[in-house]
C-alpha atoms as a PDB file:
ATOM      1  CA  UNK A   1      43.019  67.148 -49.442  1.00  0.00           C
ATOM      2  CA  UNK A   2      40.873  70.101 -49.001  1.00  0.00           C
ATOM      3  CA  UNK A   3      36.868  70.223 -48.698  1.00  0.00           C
ATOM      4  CA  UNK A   4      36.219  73.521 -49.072  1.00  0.00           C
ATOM      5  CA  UNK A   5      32.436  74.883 -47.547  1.00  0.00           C
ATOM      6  CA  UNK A   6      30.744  78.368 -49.367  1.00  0.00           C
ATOM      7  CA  UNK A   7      28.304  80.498 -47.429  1.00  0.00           C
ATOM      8  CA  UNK A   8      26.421  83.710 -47.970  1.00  0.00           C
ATOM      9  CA  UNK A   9      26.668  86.693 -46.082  1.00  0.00           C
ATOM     10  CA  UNK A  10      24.813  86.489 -43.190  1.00  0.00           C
ATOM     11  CA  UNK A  11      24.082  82.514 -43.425  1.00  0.00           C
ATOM     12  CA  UNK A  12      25.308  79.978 -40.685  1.00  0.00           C
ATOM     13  CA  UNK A  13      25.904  76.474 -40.805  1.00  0.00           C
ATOM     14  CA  UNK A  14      26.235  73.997 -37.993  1.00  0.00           C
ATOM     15  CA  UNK A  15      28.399  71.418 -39.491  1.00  0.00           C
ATOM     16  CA  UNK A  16      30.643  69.642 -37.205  1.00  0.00           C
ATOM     17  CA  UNK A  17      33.089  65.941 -37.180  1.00  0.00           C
ATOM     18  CA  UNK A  18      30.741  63.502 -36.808  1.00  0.00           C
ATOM     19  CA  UNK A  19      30.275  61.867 -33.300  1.00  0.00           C
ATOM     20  CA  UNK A  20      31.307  58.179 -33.154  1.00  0.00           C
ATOM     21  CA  UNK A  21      27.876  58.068 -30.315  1.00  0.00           C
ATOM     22  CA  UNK A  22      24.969  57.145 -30.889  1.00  0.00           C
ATOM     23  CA  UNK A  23      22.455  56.868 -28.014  1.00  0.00           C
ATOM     24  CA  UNK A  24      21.518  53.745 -29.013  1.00  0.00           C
ATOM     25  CA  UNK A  25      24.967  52.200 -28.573  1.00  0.00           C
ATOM     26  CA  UNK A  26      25.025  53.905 -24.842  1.00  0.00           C
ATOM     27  CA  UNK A  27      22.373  51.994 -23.923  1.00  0.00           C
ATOM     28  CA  UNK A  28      23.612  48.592 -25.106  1.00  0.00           C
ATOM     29  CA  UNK A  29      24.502  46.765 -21.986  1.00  0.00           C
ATOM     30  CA  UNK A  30      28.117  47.973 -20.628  1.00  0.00           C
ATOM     31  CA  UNK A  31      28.272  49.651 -23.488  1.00  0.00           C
ATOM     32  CA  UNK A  32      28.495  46.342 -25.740  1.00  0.00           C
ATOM     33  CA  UNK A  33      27.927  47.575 -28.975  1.00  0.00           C
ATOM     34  CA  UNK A  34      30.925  49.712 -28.962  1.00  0.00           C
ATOM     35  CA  UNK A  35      32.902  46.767 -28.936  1.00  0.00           C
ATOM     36  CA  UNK A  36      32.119  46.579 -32.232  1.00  0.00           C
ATOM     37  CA  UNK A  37      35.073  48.879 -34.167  1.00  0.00           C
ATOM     38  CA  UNK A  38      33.993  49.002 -37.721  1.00  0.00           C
ATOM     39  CA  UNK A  39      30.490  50.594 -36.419  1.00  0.00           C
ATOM     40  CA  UNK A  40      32.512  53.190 -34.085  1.00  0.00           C
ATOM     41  CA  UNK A  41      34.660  54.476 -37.515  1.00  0.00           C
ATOM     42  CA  UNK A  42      32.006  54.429 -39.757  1.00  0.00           C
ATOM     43  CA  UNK A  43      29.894  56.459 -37.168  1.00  0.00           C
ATOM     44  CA  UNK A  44      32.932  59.087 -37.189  1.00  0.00           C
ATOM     45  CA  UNK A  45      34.000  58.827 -41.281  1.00  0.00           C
ATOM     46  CA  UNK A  46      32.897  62.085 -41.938  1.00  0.00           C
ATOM     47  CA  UNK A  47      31.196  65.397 -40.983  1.00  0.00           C
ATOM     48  CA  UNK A  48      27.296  65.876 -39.952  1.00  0.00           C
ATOM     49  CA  UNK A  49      25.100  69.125 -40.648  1.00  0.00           C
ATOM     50  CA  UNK A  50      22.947  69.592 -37.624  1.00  0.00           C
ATOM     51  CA  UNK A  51      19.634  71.570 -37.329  1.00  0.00           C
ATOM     52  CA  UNK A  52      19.142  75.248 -37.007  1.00  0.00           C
ATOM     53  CA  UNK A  53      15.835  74.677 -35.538  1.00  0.00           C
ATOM     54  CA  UNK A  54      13.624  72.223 -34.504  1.00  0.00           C
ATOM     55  CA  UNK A  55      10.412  71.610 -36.828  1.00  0.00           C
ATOM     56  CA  UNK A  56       7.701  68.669 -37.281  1.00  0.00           C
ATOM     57  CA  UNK A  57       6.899  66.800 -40.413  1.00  0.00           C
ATOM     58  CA  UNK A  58       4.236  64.727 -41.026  1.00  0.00           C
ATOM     59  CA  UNK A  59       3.459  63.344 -44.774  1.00  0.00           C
ATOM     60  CA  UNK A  60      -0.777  62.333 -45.717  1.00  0.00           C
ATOM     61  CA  UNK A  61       0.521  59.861 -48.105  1.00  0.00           C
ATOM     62  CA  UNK A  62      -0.237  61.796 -51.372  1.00  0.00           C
ATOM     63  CA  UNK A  63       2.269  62.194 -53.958  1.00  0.00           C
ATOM     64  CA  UNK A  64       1.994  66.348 -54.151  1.00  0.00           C
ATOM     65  CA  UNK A  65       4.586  68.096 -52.478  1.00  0.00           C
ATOM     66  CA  UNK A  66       2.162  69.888 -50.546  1.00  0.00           C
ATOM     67  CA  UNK A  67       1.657  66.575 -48.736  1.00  0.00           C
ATOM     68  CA  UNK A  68       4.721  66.889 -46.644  1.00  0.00           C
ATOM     69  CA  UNK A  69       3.477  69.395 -43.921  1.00  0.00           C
ATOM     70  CA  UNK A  70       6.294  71.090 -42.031  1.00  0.00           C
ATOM     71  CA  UNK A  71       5.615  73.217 -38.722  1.00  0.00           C
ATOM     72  CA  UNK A  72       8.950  74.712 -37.106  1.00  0.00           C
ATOM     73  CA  UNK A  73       9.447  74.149 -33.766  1.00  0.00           C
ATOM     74  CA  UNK A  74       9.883  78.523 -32.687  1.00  0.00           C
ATOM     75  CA  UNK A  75      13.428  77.978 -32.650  1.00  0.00           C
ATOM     76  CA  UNK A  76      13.916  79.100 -36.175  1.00  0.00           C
ATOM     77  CA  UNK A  77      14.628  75.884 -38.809  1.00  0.00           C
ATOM     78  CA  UNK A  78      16.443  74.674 -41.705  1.00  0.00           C
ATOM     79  CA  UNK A  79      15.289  74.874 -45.134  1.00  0.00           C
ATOM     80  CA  UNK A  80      12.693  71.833 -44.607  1.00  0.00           C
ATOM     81  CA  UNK A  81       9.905  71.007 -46.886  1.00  0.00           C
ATOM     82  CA  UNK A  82       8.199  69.202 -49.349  1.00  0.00           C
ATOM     83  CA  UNK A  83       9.710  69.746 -52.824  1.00  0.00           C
ATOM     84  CA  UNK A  84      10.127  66.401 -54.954  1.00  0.00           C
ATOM     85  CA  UNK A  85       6.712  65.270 -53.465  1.00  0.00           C
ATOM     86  CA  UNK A  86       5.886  61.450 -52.980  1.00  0.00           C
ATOM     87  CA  UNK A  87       6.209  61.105 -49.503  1.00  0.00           C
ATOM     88  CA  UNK A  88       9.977  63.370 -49.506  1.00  0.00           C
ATOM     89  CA  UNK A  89      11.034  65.483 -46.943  1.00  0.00           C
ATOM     90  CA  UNK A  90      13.370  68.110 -48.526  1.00  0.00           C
ATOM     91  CA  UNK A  91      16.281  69.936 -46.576  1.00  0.00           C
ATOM     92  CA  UNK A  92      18.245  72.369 -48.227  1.00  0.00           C
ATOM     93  CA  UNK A  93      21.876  73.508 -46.457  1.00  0.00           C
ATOM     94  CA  UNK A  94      22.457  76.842 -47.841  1.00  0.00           C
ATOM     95  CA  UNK A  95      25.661  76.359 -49.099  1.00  0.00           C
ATOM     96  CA  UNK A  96      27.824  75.054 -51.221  1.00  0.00           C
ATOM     97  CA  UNK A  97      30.445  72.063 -50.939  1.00  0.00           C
ATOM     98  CA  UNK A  98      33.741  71.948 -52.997  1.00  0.00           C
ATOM     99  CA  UNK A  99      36.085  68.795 -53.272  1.00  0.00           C
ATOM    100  CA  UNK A 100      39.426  69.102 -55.137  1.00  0.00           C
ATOM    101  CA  UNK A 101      38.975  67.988 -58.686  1.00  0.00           C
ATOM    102  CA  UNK A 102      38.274  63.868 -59.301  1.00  0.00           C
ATOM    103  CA  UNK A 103      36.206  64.305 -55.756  1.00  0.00           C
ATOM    104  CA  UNK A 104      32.296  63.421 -55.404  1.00  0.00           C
ATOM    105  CA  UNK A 105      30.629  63.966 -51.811  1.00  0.00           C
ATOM    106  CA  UNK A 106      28.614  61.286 -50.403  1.00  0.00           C
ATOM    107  CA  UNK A 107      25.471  62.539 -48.934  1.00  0.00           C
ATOM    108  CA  UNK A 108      23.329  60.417 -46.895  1.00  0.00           C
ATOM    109  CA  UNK A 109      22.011  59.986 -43.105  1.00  0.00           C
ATOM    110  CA  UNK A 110      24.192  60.499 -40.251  1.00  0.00           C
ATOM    111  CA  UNK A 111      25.215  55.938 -40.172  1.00  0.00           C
ATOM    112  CA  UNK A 112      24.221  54.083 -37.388  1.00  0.00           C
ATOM    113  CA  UNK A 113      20.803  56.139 -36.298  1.00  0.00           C
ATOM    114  CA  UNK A 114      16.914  55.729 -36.740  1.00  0.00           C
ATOM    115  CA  UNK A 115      14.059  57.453 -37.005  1.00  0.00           C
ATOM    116  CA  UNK A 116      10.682  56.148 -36.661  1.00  0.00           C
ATOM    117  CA  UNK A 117       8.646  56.445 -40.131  1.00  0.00           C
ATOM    118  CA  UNK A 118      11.278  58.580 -42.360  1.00  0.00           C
ATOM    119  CA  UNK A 119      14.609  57.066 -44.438  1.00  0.00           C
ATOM    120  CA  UNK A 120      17.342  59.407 -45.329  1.00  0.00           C
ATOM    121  CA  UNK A 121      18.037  58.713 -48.527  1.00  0.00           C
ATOM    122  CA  UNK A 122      21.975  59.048 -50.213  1.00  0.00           C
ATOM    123  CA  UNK A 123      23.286  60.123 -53.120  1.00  0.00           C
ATOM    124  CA  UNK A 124      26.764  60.832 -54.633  1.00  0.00           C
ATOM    125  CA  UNK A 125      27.072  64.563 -55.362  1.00  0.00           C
ATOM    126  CA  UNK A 126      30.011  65.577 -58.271  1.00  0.00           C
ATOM    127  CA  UNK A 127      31.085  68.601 -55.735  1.00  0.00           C
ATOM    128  CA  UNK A 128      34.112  69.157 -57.709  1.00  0.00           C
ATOM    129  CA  UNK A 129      32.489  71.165 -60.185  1.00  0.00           C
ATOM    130  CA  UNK A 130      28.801  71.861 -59.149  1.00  0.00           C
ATOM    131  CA  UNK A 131      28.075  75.459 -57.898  1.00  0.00           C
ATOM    132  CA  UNK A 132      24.359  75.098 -56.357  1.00  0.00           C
ATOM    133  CA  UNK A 133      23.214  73.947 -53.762  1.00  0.00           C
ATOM    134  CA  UNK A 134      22.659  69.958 -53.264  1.00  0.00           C
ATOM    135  CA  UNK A 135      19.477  68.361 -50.814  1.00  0.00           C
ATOM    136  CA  UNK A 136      19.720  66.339 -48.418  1.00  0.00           C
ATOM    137  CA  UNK A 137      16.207  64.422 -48.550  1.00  0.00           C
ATOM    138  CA  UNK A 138      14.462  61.794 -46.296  1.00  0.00           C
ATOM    139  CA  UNK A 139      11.691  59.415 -47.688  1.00  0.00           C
ATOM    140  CA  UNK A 140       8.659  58.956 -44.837  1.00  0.00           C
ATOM    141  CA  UNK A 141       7.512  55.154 -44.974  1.00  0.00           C
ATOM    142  CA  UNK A 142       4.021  55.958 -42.840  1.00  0.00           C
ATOM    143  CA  UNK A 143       1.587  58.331 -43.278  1.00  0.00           C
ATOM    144  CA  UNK A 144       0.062  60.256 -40.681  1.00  0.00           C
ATOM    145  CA  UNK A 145       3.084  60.064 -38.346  1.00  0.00           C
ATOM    146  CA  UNK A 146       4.612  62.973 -37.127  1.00  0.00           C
ATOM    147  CA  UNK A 147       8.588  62.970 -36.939  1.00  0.00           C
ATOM    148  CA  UNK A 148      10.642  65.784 -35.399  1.00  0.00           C
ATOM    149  CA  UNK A 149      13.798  66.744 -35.970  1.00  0.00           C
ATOM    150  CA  UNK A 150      15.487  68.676 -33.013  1.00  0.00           C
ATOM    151  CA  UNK A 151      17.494  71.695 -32.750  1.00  0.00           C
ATOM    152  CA  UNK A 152      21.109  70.986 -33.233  1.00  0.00           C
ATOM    153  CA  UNK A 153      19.966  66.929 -33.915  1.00  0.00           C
ATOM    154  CA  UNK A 154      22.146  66.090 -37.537  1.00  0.00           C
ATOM    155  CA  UNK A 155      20.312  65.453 -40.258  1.00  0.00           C
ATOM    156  CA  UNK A 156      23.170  65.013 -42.750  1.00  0.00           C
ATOM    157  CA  UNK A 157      26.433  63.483 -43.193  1.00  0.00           C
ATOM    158  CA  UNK A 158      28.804  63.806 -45.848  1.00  0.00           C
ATOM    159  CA  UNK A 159      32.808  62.382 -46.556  1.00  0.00           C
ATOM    160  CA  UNK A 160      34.333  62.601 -50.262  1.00  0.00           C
ATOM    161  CA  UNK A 161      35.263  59.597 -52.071  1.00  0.00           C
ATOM    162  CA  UNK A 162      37.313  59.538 -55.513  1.00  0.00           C
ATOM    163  CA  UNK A 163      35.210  59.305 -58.588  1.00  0.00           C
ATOM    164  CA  UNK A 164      35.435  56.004 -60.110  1.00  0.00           C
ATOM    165  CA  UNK A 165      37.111  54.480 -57.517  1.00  0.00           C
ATOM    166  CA  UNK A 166      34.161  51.757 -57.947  1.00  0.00           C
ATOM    167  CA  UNK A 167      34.875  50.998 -61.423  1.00  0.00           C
ATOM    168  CA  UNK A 168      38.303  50.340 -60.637  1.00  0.00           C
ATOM    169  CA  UNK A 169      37.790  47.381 -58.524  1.00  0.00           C
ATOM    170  CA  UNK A 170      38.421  44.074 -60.018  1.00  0.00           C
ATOM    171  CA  UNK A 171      35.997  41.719 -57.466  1.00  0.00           C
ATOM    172  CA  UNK A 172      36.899  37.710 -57.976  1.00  0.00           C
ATOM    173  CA  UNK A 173      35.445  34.701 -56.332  1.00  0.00           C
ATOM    174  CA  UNK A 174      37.755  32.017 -54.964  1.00  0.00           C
ATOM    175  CA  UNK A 175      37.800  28.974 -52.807  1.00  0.00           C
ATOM    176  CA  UNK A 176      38.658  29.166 -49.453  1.00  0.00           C
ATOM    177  CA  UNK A 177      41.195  26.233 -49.806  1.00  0.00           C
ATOM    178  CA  UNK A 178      43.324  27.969 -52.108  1.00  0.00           C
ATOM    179  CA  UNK A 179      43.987  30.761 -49.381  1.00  0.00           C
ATOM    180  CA  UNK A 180      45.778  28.217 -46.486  1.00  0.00           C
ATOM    181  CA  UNK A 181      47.178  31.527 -44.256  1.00  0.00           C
ATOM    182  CA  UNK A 182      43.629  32.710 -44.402  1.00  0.00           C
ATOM    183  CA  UNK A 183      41.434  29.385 -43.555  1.00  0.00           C
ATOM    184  CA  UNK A 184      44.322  28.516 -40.618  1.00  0.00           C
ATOM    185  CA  UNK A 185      42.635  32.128 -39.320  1.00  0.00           C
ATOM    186  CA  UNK A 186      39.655  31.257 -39.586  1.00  0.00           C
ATOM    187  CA  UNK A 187      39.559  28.122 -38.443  1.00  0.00           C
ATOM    188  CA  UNK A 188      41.295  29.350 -34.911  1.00  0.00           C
ATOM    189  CA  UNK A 189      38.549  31.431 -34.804  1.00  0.00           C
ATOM    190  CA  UNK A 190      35.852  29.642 -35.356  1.00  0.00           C
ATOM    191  CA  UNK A 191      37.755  26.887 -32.897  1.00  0.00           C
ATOM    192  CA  UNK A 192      37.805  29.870 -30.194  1.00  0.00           C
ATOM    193  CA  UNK A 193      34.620  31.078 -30.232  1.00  0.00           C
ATOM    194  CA  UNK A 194      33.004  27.448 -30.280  1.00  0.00           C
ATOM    195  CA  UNK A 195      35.059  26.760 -27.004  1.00  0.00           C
ATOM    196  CA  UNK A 196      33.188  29.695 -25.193  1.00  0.00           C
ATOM    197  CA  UNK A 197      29.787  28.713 -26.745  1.00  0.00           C
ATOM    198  CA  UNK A 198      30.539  24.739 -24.854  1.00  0.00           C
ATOM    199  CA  UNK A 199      31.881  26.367 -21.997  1.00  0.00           C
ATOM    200  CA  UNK A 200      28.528  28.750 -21.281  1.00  0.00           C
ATOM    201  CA  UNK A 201      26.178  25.423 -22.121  1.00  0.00           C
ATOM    202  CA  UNK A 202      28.295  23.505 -19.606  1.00  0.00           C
ATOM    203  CA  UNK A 203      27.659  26.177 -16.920  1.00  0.00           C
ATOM    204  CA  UNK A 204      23.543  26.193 -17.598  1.00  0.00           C
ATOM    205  CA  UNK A 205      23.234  22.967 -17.549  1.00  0.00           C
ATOM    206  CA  UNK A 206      25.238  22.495 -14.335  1.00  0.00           C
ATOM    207  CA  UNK A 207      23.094  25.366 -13.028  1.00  0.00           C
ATOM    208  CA  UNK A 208      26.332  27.337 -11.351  1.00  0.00           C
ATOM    209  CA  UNK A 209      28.155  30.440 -12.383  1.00  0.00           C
ATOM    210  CA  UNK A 210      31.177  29.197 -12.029  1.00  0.00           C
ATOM    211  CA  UNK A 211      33.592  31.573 -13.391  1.00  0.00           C
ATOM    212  CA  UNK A 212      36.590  30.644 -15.666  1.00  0.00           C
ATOM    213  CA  UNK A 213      40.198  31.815 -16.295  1.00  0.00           C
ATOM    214  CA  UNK A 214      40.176  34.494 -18.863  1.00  0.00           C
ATOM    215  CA  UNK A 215      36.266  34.529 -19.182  1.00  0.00           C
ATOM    216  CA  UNK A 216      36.490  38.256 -19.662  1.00  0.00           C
ATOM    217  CA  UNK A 217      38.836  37.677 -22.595  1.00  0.00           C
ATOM    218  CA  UNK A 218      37.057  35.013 -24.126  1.00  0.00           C
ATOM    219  CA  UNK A 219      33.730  37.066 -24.452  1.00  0.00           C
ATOM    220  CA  UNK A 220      35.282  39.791 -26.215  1.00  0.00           C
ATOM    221  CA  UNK A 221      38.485  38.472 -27.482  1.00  0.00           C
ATOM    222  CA  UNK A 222      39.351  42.323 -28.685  1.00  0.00           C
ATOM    223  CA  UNK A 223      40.821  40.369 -32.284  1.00  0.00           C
ATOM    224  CA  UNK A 224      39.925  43.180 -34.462  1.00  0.00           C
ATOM    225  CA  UNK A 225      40.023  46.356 -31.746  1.00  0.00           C
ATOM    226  CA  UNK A 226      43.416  45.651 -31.373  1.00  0.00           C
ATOM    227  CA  UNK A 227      44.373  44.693 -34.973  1.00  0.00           C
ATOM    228  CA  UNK A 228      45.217  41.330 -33.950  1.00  0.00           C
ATOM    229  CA  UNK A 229      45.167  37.998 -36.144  1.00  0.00           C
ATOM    230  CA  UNK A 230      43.062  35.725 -34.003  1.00  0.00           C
ATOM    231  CA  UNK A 231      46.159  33.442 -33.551  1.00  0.00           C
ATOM    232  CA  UNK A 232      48.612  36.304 -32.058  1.00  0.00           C
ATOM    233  CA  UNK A 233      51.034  35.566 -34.749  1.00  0.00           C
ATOM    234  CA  UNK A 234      51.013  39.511 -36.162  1.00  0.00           C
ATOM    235  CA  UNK A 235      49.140  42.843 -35.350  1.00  0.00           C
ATOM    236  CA  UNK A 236      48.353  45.315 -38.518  1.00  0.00           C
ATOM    237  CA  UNK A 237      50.255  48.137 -38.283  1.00  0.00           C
ATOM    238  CA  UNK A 238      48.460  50.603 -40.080  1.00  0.00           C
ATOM    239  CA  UNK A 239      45.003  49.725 -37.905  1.00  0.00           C
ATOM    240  CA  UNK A 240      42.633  52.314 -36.931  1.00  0.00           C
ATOM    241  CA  UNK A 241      41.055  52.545 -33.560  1.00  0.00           C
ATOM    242  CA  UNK A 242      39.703  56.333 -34.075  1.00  0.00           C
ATOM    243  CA  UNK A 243      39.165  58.376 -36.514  1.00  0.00           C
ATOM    244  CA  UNK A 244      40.833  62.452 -35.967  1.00  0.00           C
ATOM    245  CA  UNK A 245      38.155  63.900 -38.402  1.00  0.00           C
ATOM    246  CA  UNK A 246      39.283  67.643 -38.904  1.00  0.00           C
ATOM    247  CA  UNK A 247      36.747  70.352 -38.136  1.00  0.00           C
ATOM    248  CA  UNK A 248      35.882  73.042 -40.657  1.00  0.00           C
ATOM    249  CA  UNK A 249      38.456  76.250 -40.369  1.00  0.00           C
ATOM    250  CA  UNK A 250      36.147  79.414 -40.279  1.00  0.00           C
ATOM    251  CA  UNK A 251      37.722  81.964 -43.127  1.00  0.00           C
ATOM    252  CA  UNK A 252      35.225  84.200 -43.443  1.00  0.00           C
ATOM    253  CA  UNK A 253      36.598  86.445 -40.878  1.00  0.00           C
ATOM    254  CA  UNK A 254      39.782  87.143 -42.648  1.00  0.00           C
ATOM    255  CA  UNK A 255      40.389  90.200 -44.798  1.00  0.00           C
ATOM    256  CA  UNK A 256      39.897  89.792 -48.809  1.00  0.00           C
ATOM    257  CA  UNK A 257      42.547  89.943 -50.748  1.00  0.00           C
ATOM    258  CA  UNK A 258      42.969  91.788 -53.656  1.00  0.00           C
ATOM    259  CA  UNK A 259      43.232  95.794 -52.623  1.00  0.00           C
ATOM    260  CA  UNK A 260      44.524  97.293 -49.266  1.00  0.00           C
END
């Protein structure tokens, strides 16, 4: 599938696979909160518009636009200010995003980071057809608190999803019992998990560190990173431990068609 990326003559746009890092995550003790896949891939599910320039914004808590103040940083800056008003902190890409027909692009935050006193907000942009510019806008929730943004920091992330996709989806209730395959599953890993939980309270309480066999294995027992059913009975094949997010193909180099 193709996500196509317009620019104007002379316009640039840092846009670039999104990193599965986050600083936060780094400093997580050895790295623990890697350890947790599903926020690794949805860190990575898509691509992230970075920052031309650094710039400050602070909002006074008025509902004008004028009341989002934004003072670049010298290093040049993205199209930042305050449009809709109500505490929103506009940035505009200059370009436009095309997704093959039946295609919206989500627009939102890059997943997985903070800022203190500003929200991104997300919306769901019908790219397939739209030929302007979209926003990418964050809502402050103080007043009076400056937030920078820093040059080449992301401010945006976007991935396409099908349109309607939602509406397909046919969600049910049921009882656990009547699923046997998946409560035997759960049950061994509940069973698991409660074993290392008595083990650790037997060790405090003895006051010794005592180590045990497969300790390592036990506190991370690597179930879903490896695709594993917490008995051992079957891996998923079609698992994901990384996402090989595509970067964008600069075009606007080659010749135009249409005449010698």
């Amino acid at each position: 599938m193709k996500l196509e990326c317009y620019l104007d003559d002379g316009i640039e746009l840092d846009i670039r696979p999104s990193s599965a890092r986050r600083d936060w995550m780094d400093a997580t003790g050895d790295r623990f909160a890697y350890r947790c896949l599903p926020l690794s891939i949805a860190n990575a599910h898509g691509w992230t518009l970075h920052c031309g320039g650094g710039f400050e914004a602070v909002w006074s808590g008025g509902n004008d636009p004028a009341d989002v103040r934004v003072v670049p940083a010298g290093d040049g800056s993205p199209e930042a200010r305050g449009h809709f008003g109500y505490g929103i902190l506009t940035i505009a890409p200059l370009a436009v995003f095309r997704t093959e027909p039946g295609y919206n692009l989500w627009v939102t935050g890059p997943p997985n980071a903070f800022k203190e006193g500003i929200q991104p907000l997300s919306a769901v942009v019908e790219t397939d057809w739209m030929p302007y510019h979209f926003t990418m806008n964050w809502k402050f929730t103080r007043p009076d608190v400056p937030v920078r943004f820093a040059k080449g920091e992301p401010y945006c992330f976007v991935f396409p999803v099908k349109r309607g996709s939602v509406e397909e989806i046919a969600p049910v209730l049921k009882r656990m019992s009547d699923a046997p395959e998946v409560s035997c599953q759960v049950t061994t890993a509940n069973e698991m998990r409660a074993f290392l939980a008595t083990v650790k309270r037997m060790q405090e309480k003895e006051g010794r560190d005592a180590e045990i066999e497969n300790e390592k294995v036990l506190k991370f027992q690597k179930w879903y990173m490896q695709g594993k059913l917490p008995d051992g009975s079957s891996t998923f094949e079609a698992h994901q431990k990384s996402l090989q997010v595509r970067p964008f193909e600069d075009l606007r180099a080659e010749p135009r068609g249409g005449g010698p």
